[in-house]
PDB file of N, CA and C in Angstrom:
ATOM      1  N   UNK A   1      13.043  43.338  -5.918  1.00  0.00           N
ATOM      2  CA  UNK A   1      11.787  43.416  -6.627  1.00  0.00           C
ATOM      3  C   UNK A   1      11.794  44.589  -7.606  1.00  0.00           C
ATOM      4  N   UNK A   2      12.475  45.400  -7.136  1.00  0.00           N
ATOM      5  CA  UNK A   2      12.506  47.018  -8.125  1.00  0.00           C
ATOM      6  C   UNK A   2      12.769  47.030  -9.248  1.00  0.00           C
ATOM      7  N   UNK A   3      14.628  45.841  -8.976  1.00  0.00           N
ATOM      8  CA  UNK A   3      15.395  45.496 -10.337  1.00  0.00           C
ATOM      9  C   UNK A   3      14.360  44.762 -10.940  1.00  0.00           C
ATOM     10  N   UNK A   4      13.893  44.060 -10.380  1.00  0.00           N
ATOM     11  CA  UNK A   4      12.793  42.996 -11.664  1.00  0.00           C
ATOM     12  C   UNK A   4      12.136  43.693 -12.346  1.00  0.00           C
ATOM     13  N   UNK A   5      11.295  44.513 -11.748  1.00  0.00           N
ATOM     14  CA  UNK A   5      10.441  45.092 -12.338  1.00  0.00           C
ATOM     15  C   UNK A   5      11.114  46.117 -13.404  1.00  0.00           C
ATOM     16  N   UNK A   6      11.911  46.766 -13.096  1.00  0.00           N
ATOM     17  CA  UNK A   6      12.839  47.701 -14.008  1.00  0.00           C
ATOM     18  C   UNK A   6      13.086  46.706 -15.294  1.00  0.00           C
ATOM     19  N   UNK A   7      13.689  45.491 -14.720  1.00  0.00           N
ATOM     20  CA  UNK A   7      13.888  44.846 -16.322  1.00  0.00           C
ATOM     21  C   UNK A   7      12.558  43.888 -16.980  1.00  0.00           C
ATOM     22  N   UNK A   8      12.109  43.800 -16.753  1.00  0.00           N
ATOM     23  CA  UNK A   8      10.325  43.890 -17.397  1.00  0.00           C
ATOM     24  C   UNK A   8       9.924  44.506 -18.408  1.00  0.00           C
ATOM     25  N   UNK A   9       9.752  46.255 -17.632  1.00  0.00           N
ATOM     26  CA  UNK A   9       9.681  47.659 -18.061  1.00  0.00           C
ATOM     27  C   UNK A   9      10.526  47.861 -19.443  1.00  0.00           C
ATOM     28  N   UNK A  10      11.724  47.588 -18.754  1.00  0.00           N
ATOM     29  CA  UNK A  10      13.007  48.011 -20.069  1.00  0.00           C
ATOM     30  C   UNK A  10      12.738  46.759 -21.351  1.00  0.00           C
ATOM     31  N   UNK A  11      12.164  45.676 -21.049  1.00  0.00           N
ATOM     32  CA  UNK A  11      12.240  44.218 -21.876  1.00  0.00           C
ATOM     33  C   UNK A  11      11.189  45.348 -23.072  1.00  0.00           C
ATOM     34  N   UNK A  12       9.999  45.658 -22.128  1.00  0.00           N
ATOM     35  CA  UNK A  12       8.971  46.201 -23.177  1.00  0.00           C
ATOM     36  C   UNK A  12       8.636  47.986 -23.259  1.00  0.00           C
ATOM     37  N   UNK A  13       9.539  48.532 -23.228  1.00  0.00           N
ATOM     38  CA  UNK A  13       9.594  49.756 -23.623  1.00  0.00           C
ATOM     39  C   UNK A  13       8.464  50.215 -23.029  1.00  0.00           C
ATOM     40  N   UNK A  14       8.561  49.924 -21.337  1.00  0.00           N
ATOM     41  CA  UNK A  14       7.601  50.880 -20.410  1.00  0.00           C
ATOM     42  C   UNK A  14       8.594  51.487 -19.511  1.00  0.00           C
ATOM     43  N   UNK A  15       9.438  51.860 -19.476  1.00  0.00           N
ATOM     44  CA  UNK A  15       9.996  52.195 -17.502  1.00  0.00           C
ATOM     45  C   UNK A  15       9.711  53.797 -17.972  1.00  0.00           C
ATOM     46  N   UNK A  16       9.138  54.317 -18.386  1.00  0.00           N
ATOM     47  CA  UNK A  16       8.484  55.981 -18.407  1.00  0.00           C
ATOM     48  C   UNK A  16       7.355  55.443 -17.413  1.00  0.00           C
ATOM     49  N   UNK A  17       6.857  54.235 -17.672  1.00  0.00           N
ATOM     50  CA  UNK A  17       5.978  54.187 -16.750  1.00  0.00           C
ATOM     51  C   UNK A  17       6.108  53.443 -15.058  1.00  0.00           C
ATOM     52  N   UNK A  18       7.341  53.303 -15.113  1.00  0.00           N
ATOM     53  CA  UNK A  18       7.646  52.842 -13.438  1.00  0.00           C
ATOM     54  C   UNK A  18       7.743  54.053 -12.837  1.00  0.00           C
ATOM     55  N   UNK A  19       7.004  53.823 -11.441  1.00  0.00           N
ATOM     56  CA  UNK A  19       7.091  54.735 -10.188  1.00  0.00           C
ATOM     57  C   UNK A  19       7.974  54.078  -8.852  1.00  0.00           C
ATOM     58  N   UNK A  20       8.535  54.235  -8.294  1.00  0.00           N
ATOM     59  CA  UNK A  20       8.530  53.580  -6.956  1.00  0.00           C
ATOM     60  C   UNK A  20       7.525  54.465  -6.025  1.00  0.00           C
ATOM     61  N   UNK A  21       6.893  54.076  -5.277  1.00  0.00           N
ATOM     62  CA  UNK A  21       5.861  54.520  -4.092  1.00  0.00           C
ATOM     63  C   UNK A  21       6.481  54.194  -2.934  1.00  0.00           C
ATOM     64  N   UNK A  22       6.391  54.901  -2.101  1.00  0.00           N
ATOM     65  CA  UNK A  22       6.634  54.913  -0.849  1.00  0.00           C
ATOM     66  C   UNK A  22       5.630  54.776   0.499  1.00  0.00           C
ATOM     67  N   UNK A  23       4.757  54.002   0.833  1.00  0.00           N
ATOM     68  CA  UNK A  23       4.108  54.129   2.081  1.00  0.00           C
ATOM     69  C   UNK A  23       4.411  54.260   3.221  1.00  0.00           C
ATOM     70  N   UNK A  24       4.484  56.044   4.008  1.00  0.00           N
ATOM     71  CA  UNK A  24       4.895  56.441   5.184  1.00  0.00           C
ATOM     72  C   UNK A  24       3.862  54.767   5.876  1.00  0.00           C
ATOM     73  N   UNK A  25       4.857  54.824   7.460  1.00  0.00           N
ATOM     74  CA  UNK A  25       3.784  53.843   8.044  1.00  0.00           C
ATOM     75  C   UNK A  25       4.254  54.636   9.787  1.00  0.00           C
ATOM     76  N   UNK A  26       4.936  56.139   9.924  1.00  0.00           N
ATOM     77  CA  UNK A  26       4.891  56.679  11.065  1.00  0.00           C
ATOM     78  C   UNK A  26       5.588  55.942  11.898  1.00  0.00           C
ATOM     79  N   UNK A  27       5.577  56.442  13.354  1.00  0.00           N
ATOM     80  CA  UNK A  27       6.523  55.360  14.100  1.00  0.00           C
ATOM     81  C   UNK A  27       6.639  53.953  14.029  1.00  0.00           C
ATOM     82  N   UNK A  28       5.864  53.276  13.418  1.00  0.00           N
ATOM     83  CA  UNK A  28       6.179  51.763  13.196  1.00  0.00           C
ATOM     84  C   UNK A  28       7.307  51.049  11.946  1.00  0.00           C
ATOM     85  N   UNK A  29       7.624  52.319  11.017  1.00  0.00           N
ATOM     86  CA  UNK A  29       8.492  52.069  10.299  1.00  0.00           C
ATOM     87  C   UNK A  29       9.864  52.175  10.810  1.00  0.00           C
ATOM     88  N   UNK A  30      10.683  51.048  10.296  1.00  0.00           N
ATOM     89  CA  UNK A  30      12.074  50.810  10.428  1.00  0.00           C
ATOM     90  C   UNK A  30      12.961  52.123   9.892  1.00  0.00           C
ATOM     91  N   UNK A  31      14.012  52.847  10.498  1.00  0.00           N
ATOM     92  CA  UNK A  31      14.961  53.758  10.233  1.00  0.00           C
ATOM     93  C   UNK A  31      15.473  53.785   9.099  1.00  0.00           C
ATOM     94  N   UNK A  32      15.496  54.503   8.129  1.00  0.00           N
ATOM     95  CA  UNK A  32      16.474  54.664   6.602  1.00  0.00           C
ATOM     96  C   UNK A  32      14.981  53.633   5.259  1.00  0.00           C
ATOM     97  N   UNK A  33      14.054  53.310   5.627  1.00  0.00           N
ATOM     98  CA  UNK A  33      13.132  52.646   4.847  1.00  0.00           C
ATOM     99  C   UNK A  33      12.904  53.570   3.643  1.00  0.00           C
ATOM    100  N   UNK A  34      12.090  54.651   3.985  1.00  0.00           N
ATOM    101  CA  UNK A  34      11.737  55.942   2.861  1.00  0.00           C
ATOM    102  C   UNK A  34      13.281  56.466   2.259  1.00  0.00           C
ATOM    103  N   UNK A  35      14.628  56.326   2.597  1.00  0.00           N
ATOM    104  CA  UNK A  35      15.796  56.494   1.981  1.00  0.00           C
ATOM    105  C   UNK A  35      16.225  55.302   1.450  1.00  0.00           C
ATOM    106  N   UNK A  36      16.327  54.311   1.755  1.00  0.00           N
ATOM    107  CA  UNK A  36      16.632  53.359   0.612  1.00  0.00           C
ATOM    108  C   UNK A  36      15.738  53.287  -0.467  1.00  0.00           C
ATOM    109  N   UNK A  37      14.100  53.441   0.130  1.00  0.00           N
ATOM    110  CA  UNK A  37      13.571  53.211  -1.189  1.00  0.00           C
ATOM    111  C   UNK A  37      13.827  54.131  -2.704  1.00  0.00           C
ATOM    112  N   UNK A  38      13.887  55.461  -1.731  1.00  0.00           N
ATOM    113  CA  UNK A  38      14.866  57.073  -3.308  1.00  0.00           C
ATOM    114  C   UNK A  38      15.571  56.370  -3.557  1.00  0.00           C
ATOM    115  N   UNK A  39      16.919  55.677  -2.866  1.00  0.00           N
ATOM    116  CA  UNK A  39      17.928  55.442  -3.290  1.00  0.00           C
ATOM    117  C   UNK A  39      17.543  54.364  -4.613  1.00  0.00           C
ATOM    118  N   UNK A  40      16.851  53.422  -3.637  1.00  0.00           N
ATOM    119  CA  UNK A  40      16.781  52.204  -5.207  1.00  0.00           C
ATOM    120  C   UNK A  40      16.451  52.757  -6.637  1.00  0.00           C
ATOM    121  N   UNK A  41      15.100  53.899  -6.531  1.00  0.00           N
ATOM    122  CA  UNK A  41      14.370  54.932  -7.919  1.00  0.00           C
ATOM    123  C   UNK A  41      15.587  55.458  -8.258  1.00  0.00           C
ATOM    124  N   UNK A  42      16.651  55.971  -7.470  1.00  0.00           N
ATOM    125  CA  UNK A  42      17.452  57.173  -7.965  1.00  0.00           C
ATOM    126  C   UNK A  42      18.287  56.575  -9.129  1.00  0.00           C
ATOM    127  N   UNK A  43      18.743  55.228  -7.960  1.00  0.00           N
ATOM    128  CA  UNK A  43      19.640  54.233  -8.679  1.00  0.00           C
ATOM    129  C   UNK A  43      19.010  53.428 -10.305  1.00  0.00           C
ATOM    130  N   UNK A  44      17.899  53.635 -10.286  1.00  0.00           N
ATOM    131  CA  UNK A  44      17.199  53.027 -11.316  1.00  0.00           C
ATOM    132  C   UNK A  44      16.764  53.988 -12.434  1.00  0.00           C
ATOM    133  N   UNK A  45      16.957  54.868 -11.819  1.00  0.00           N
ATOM    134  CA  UNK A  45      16.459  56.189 -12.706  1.00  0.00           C
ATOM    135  C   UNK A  45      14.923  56.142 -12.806  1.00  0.00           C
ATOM    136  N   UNK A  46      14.593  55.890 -12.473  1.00  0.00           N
ATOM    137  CA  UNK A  46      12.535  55.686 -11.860  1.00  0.00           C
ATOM    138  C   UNK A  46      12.271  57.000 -11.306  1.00  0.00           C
ATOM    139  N   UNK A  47      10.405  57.412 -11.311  1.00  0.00           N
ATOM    140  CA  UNK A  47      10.342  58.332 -10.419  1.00  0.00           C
ATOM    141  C   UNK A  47       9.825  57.549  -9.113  1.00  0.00           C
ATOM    142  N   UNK A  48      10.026  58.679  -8.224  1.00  0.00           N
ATOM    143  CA  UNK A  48       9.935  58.080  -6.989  1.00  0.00           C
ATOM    144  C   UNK A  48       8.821  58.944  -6.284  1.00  0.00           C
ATOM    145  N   UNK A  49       7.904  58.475  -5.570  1.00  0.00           N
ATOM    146  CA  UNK A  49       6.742  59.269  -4.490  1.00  0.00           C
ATOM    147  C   UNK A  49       6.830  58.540  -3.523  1.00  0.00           C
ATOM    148  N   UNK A  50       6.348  60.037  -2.396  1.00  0.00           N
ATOM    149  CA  UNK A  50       6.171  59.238  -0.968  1.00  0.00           C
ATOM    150  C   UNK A  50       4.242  59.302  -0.691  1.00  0.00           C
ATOM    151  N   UNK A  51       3.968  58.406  -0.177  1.00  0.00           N
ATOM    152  CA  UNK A  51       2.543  58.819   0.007  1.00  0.00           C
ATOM    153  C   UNK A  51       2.439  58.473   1.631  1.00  0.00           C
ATOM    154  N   UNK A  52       0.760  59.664   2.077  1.00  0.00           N
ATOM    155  CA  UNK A  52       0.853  58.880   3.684  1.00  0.00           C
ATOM    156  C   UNK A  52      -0.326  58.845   3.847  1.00  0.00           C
ATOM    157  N   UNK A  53      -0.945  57.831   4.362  1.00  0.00           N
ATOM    158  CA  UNK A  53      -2.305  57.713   4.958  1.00  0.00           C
ATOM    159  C   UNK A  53      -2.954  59.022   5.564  1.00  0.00           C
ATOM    160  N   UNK A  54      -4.453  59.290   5.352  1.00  0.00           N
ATOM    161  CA  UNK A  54      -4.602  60.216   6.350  1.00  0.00           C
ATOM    162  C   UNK A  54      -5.212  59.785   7.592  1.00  0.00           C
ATOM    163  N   UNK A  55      -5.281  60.192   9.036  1.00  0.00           N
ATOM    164  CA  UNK A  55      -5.749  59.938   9.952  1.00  0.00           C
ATOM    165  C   UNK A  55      -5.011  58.997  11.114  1.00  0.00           C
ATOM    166  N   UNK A  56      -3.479  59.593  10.737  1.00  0.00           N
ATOM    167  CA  UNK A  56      -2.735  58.811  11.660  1.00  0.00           C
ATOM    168  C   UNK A  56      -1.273  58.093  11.305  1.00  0.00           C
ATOM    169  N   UNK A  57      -0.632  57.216  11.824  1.00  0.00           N
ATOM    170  CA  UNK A  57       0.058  56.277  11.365  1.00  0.00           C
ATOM    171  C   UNK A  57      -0.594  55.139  11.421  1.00  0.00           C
ATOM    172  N   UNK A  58       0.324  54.215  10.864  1.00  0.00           N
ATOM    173  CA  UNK A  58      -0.200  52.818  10.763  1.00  0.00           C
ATOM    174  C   UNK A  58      -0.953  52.279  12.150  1.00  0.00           C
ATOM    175  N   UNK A  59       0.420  52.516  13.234  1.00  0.00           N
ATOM    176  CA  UNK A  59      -0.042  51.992  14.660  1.00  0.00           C
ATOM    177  C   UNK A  59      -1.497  52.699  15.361  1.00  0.00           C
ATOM    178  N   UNK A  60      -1.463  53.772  14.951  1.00  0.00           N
ATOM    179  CA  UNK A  60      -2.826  54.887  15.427  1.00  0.00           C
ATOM    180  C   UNK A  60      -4.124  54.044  14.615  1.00  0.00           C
ATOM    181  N   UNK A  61      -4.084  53.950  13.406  1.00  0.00           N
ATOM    182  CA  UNK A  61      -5.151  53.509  12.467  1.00  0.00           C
ATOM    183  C   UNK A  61      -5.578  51.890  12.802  1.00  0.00           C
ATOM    184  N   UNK A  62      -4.212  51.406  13.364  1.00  0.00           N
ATOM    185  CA  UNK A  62      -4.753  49.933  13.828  1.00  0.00           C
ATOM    186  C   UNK A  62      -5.561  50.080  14.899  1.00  0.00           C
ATOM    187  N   UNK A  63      -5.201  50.652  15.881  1.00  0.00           N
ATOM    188  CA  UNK A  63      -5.917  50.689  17.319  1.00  0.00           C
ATOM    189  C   UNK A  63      -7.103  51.143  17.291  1.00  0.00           C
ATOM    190  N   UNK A  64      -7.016  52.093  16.364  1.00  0.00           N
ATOM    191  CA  UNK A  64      -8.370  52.779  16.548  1.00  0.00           C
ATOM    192  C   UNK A  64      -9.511  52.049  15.706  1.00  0.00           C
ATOM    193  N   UNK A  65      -9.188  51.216  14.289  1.00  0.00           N
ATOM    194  CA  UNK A  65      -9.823  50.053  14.176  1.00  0.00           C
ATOM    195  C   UNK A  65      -9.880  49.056  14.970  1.00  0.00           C
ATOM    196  N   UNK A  66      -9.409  48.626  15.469  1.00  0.00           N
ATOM    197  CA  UNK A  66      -9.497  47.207  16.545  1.00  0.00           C
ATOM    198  C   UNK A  66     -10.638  47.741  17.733  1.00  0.00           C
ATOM    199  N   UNK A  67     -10.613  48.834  18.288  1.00  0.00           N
ATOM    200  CA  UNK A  67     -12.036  49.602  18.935  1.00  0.00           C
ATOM    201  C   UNK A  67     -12.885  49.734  18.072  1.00  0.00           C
ATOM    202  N   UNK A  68     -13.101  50.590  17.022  1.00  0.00           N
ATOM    203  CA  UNK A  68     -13.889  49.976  15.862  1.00  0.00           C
ATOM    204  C   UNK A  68     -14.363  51.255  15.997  1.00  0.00           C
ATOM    205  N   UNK A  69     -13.597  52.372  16.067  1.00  0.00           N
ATOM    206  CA  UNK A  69     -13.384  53.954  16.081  1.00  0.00           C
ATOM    207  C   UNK A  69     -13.227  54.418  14.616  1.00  0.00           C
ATOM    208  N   UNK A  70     -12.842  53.465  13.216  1.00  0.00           N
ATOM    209  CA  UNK A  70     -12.680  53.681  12.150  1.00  0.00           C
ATOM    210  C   UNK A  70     -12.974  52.517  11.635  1.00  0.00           C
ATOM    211  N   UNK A  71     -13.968  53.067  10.176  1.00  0.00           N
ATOM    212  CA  UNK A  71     -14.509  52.305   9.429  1.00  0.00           C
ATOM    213  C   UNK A  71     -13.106  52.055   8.113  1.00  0.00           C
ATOM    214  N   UNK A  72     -12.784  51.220   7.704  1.00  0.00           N
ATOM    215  CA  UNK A  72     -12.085  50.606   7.115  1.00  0.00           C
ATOM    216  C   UNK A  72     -12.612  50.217   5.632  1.00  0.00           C
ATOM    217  N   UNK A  73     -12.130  51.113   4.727  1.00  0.00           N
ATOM    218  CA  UNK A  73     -13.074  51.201   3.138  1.00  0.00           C
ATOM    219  C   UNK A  73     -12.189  50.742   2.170  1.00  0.00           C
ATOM    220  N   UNK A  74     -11.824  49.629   1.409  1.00  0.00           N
ATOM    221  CA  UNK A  74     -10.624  49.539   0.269  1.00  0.00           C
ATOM    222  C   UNK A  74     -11.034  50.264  -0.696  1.00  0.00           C
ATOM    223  N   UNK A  75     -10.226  50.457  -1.538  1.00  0.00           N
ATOM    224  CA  UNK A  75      -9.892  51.308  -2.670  1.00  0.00           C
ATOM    225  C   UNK A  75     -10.666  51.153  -3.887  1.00  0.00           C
TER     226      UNK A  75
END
């Protein structure tokens, strides 16, 4: 998906404006995830960010919604 988007970007003289993002997701994320994703930006020459939820990991933020301990607001 990265490469696509990279050649998109490059088709129309945007990849100044590609980021790769990173969403920590805490113990529920798979091993080497937040390193392949640098790797793909590095490899692409993209910038790259990590971002993380506040108030937990993914698995914490589910549970504690499913009790209904957190109100749940989109963006």
């Amino acid at each position: 998906m990265a490469s696509h988007v990279w050649r998109l970007a490059a088709k129309l003289g945007l990849l100044h404006r590609v980021v790769i993002v990173h969403a920590e997701l805490g113990d529920v994320e798979w091993g080497g995830t937040r390193q392949l994703a640098e790797e793909q930006a590095r490899h692409l020459g993209v910038r790259f960010e990590v971002v993380q939820a506040e108030g937990g990991d993914l698995l914490a933020r589910t549970i504690a919604v499913r009790r209904g301990s957190v109100v749940v607001s989109s963006c």
